[in-house]
N, C-alpha and C. Protein backbone atom coordinates (compact mmCIF):
# COMPACT_ATOMS: atom_id res chain seq x y z
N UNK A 1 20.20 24.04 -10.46
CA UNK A 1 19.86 25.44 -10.53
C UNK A 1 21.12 26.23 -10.85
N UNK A 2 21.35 26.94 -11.72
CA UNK A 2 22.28 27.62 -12.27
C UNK A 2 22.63 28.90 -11.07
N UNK A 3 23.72 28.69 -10.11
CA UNK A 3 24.08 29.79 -9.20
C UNK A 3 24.63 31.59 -9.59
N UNK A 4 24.25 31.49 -11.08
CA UNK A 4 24.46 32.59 -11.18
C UNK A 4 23.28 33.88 -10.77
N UNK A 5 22.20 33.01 -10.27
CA UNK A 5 20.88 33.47 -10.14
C UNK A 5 21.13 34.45 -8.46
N UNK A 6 21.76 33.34 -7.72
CA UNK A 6 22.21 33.90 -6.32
C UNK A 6 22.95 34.87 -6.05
N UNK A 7 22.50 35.84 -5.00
CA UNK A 7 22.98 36.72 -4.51
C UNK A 7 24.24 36.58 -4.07
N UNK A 8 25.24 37.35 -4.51
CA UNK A 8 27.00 37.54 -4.43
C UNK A 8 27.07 37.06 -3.04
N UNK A 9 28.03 36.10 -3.23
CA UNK A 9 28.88 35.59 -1.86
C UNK A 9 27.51 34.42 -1.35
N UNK A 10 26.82 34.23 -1.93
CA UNK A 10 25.39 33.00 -1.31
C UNK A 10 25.56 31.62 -1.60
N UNK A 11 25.82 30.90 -0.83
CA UNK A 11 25.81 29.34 -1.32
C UNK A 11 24.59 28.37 -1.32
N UNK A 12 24.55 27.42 -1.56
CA UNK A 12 23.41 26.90 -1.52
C UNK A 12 23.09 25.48 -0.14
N UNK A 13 22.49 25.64 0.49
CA UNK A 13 22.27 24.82 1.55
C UNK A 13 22.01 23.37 0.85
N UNK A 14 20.94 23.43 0.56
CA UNK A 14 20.08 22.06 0.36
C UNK A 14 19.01 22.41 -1.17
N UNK A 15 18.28 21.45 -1.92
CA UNK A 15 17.48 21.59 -2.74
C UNK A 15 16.57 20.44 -2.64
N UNK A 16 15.71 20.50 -2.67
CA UNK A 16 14.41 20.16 -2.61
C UNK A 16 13.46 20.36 -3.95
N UNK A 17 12.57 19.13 -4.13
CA UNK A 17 11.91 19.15 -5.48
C UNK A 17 10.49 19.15 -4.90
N UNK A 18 9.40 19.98 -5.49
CA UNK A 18 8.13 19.99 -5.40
C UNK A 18 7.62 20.30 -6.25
N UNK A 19 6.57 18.73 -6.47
CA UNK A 19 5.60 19.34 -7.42
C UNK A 19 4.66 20.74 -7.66
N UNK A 20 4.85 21.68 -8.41
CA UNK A 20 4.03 23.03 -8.55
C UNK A 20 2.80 22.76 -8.31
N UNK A 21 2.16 22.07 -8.60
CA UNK A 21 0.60 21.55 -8.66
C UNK A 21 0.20 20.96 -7.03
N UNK A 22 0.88 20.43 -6.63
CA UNK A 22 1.22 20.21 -5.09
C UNK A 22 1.05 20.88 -4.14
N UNK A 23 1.84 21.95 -4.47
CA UNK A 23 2.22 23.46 -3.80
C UNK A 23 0.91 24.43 -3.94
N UNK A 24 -0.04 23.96 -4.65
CA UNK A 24 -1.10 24.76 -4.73
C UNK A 24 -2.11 24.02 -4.30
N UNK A 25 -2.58 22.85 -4.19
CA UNK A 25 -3.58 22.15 -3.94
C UNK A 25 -3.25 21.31 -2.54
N UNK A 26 -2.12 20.93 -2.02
CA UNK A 26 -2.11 20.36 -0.93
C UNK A 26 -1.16 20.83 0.03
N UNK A 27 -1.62 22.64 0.32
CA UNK A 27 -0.11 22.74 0.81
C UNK A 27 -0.19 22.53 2.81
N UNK A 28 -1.27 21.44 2.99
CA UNK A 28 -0.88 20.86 4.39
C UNK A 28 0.01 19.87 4.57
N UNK A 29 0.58 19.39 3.25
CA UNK A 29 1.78 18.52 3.07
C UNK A 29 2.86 19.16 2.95
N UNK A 30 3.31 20.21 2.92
CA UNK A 30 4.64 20.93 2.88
C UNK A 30 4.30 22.20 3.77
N UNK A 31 5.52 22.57 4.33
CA UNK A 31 5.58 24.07 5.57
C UNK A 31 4.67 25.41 5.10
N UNK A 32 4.41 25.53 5.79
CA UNK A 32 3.57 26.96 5.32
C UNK A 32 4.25 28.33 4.47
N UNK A 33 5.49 28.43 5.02
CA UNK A 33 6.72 28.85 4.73
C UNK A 33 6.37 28.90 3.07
N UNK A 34 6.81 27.51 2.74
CA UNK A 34 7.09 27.09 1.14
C UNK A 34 5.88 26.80 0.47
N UNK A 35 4.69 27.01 1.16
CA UNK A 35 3.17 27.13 0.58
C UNK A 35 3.29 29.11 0.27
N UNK A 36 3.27 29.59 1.07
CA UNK A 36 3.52 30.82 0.69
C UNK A 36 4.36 30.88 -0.30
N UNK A 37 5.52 30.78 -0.36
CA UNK A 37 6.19 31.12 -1.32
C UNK A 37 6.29 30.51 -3.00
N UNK A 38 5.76 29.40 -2.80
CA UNK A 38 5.08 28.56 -3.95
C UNK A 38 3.70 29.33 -4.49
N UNK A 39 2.53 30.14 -3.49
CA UNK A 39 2.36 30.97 -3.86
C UNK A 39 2.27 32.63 -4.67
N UNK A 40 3.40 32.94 -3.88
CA UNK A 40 3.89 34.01 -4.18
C UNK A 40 4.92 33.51 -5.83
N UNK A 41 5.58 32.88 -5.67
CA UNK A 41 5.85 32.19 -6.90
C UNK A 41 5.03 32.10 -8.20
N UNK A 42 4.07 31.01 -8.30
CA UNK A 42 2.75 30.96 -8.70
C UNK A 42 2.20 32.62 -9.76
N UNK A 43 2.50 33.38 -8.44
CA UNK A 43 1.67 34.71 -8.74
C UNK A 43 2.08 34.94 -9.82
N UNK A 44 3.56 35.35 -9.92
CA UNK A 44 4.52 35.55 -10.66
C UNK A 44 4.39 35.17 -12.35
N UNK A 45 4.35 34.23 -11.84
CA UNK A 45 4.50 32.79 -13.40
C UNK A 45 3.27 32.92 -13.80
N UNK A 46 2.03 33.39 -13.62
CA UNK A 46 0.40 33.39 -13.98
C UNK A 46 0.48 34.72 -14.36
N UNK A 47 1.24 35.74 -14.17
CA UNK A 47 0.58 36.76 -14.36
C UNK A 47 -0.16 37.20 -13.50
N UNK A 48 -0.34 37.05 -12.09
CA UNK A 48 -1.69 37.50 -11.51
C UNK A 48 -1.10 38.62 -10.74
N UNK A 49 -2.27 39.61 -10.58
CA UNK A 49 -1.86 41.22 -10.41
C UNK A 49 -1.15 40.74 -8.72
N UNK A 50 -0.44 41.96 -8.57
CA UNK A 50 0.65 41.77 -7.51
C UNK A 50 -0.20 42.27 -6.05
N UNK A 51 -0.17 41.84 -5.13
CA UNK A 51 -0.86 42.00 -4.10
C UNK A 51 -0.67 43.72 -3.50
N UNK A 52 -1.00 44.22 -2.93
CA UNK A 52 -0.64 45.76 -2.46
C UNK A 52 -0.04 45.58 -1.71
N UNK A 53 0.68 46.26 -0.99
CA UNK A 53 1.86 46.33 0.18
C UNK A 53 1.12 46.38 1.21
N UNK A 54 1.16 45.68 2.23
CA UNK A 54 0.66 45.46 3.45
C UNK A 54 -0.53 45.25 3.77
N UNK A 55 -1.35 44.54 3.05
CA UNK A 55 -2.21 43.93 2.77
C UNK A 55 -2.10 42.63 3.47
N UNK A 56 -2.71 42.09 4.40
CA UNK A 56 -2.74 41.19 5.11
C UNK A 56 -3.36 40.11 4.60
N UNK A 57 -2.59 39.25 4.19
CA UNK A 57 -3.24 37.49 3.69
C UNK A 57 -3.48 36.48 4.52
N UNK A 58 -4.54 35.74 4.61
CA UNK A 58 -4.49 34.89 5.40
C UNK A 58 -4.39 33.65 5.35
N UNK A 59 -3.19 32.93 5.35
CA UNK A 59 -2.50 31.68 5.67
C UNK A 59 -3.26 30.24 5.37
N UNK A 60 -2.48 29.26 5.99
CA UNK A 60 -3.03 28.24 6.36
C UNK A 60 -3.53 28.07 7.90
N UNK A 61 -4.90 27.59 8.50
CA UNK A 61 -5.01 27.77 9.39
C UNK A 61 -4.91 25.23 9.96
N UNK A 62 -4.24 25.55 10.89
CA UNK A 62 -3.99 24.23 11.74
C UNK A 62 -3.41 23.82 13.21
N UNK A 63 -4.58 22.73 13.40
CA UNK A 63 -4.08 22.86 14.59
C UNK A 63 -3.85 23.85 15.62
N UNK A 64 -5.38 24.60 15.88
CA UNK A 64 -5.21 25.77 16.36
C UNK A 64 -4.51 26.88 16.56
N UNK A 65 -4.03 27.10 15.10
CA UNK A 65 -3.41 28.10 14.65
C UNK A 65 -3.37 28.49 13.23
N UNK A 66 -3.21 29.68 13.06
CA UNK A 66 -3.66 30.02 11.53
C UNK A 66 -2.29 31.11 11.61
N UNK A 67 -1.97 31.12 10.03
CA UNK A 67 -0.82 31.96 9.71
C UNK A 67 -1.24 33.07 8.58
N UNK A 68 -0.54 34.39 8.98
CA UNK A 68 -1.20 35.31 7.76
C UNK A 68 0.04 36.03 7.50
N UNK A 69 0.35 36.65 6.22
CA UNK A 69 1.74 37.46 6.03
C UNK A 69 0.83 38.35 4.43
N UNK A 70 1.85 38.98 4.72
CA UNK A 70 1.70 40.22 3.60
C UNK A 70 3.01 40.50 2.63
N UNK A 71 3.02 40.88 1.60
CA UNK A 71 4.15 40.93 0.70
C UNK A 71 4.26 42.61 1.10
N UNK A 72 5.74 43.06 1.49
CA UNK A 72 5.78 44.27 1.94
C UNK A 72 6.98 44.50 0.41
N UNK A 73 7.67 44.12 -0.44
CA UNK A 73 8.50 44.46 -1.19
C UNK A 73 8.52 43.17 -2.23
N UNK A 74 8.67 43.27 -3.47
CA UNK A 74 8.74 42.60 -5.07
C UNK A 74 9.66 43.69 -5.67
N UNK A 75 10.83 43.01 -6.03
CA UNK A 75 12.04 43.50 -6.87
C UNK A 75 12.72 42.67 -7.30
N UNK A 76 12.78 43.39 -9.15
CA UNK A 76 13.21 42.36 -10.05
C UNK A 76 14.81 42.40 -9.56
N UNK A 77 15.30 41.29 -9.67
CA UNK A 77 16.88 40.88 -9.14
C UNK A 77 17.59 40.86 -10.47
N UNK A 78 17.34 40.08 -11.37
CA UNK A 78 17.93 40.00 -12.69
C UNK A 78 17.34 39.21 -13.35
N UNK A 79 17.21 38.83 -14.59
CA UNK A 79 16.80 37.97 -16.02
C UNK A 79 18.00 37.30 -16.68
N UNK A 80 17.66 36.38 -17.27
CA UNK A 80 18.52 36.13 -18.60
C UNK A 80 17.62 35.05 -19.17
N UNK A 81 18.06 33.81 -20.06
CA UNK A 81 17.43 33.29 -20.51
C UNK A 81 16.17 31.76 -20.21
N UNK A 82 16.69 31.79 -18.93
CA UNK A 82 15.79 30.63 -17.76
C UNK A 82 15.01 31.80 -17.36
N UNK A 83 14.98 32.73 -17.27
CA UNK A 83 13.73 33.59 -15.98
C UNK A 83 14.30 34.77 -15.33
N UNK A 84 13.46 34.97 -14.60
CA UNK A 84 13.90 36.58 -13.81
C UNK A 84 13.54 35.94 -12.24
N UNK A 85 14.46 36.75 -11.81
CA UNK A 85 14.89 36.47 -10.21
C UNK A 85 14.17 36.93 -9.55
N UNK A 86 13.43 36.81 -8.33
CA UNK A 86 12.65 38.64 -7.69
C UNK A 86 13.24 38.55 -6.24
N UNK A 87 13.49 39.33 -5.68
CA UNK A 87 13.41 39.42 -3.97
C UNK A 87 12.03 39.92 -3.42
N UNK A 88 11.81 39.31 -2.22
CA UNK A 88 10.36 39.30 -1.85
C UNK A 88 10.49 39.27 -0.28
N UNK A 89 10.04 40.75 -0.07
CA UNK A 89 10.29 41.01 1.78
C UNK A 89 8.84 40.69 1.85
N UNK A 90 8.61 39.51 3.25
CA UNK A 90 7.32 39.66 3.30
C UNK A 90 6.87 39.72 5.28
N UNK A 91 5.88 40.05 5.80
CA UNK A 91 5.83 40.36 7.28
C UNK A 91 4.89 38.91 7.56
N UNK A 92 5.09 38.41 8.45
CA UNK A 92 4.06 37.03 8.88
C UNK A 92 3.95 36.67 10.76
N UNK A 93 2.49 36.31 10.46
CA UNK A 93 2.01 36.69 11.79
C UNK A 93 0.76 35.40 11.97
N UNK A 94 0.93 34.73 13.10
CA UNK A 94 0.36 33.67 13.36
C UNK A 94 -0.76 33.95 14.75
N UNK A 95 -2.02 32.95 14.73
CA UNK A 95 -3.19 33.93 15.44
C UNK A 95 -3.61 32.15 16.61
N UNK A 96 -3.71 32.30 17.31
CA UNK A 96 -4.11 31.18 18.40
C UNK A 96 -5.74 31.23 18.00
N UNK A 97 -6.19 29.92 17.69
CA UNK A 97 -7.98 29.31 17.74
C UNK A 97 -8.15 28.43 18.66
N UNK A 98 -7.74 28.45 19.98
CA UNK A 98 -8.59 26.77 20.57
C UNK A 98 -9.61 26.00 20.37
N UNK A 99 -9.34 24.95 20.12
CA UNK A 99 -10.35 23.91 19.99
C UNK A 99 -10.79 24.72 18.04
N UNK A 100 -9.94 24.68 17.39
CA UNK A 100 -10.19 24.82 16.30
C UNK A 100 -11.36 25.91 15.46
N UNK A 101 -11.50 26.94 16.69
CA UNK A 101 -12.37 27.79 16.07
C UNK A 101 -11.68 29.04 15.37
N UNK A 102 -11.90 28.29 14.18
CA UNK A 102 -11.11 29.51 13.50
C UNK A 102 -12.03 30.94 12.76
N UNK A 103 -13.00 30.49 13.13
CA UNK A 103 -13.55 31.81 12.20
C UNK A 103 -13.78 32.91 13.31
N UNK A 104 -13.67 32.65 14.77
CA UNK A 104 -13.31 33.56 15.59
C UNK A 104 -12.22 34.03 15.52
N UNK A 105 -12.55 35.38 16.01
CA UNK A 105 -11.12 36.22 15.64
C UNK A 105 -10.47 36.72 16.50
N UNK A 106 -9.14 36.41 16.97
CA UNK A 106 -8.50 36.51 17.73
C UNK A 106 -6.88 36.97 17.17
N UNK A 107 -6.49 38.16 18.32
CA UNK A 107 -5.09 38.94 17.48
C UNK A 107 -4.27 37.96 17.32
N UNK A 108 -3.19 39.07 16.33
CA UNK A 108 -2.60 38.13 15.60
C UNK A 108 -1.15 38.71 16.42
N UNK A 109 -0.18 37.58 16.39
CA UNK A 109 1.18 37.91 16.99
C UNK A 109 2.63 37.59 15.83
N UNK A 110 3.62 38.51 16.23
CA UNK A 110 4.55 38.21 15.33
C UNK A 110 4.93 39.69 14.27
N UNK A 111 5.18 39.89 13.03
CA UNK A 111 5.36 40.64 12.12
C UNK A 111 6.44 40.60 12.02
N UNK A 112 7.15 40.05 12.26
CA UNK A 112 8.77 39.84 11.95
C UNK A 112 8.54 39.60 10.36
N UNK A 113 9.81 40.23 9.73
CA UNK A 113 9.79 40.02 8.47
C UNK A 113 11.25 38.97 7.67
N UNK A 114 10.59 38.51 6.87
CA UNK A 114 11.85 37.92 5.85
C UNK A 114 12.21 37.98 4.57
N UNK A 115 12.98 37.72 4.12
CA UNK A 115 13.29 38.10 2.74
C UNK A 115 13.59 37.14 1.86
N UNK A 116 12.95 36.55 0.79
CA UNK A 116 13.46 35.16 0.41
C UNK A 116 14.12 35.93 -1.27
N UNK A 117 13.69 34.62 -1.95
CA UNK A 117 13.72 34.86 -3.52
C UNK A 117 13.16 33.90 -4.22
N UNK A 118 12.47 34.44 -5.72
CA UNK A 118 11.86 33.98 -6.24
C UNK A 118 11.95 33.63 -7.80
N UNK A 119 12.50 32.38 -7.66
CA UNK A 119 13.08 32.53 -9.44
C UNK A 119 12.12 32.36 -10.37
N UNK A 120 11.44 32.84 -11.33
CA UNK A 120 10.14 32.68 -12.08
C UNK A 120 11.12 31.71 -13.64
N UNK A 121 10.38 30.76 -13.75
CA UNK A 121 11.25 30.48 -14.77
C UNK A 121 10.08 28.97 -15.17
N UNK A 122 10.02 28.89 -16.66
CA UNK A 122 9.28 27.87 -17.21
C UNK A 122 10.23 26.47 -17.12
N UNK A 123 11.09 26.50 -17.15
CA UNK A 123 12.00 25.43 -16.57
C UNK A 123 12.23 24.86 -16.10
N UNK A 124 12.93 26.02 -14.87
CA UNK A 124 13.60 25.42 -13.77
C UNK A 124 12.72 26.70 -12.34
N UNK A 125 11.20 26.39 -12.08
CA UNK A 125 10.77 27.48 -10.85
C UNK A 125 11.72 26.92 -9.89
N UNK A 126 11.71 27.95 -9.09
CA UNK A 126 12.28 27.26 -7.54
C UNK A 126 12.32 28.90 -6.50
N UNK A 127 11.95 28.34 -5.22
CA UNK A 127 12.11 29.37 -3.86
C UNK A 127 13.45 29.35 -3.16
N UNK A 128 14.11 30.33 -2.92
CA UNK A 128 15.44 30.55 -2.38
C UNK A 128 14.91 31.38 -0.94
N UNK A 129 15.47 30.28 0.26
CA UNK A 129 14.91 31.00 1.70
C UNK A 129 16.59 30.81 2.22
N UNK A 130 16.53 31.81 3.03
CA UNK A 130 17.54 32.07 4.19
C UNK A 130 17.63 30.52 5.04
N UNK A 131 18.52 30.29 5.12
CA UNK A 131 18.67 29.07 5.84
C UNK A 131 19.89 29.36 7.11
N UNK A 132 21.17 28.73 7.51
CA UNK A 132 22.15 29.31 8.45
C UNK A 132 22.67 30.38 8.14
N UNK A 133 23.73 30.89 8.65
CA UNK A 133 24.30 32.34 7.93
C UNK A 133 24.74 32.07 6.64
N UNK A 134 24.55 32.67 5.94
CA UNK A 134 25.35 32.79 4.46
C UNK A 134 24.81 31.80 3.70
N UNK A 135 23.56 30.84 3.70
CA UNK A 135 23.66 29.71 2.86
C UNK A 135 22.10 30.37 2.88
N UNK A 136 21.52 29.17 1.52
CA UNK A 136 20.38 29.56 1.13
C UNK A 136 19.53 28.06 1.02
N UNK A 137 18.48 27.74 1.25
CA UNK A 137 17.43 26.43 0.92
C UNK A 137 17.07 27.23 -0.86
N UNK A 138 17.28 26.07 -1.08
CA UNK A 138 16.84 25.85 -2.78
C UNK A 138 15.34 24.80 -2.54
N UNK A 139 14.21 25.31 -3.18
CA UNK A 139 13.10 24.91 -2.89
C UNK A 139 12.73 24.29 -4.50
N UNK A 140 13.05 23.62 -5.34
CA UNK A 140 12.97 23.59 -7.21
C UNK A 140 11.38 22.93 -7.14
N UNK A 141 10.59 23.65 -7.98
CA UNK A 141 9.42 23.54 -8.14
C UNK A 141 8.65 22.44 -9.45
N UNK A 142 8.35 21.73 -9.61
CA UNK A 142 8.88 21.06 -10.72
C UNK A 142 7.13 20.56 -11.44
């Protein structure tokens, strides 16, 4: 991944390869985390209209628990000839089902927010998450 994409002073933790097609069809095999954001990714690269701000999505639900987050901010970071960068604040909030009843509805806890990045690129996709201080998880989408 070409580090000119990263935010000044950001290093790179780790990189990781996932199939795109993966990331959409089986994402109980990878973190919810990087199902979202392979989503939110996805969006990007399709063209598909941008979600409204605080609009509540709802997750993967497992193991008596289900996860929901909302995209609170999409901003283009920069372009050049691989793709355009985006930053993506999003709020996420996880809901208790015992005994797996999920279509009961029960509040949701959490809203803490995070901020990742999203490189859109026919190339080289990939998710950039906060990892220890100062370093970043490289997620390459492939």
């Amino acid at each position: 991944m070409d580090q000119a994409f990263l935010p000044k002073g950001v290093t790179l933790q780790s990189s990781h390869r996932i199939s795109r097609m993966h990331a959409c069809l089986k994402p109980g095999r990878i973190t919810s985390q990087l199902a979202l954001g392979a989503l939110i990714l996805l969006g990007f690269i399709k063209g598909v209209a941008p979600v409204q701000a605080a609009e509540v999505i709802p997750g993967r639900c497992h193991m008596d628990m289900c996860s929901w987050f909302s995209i609170e901010e999409k901003d283009l970071v920069g372009t050049d000839r691989d793709g355009a960068l985006f930053r993506v604040v999003t709020k996420s909030w996880r809901s208790q089902h015992p005994g797996g009843s999920y279509d009961r509805r029960t509040p949701r806890r959490g809203g803490g927010t995070a901020t990742s990045y999203a490189l859109c690129s026919k190339t080289h996709p990939a998710l950039l998450d906060a990892g220890t201080p100062g370093r970043w998880a490289v997620n390459e989408l492939d």
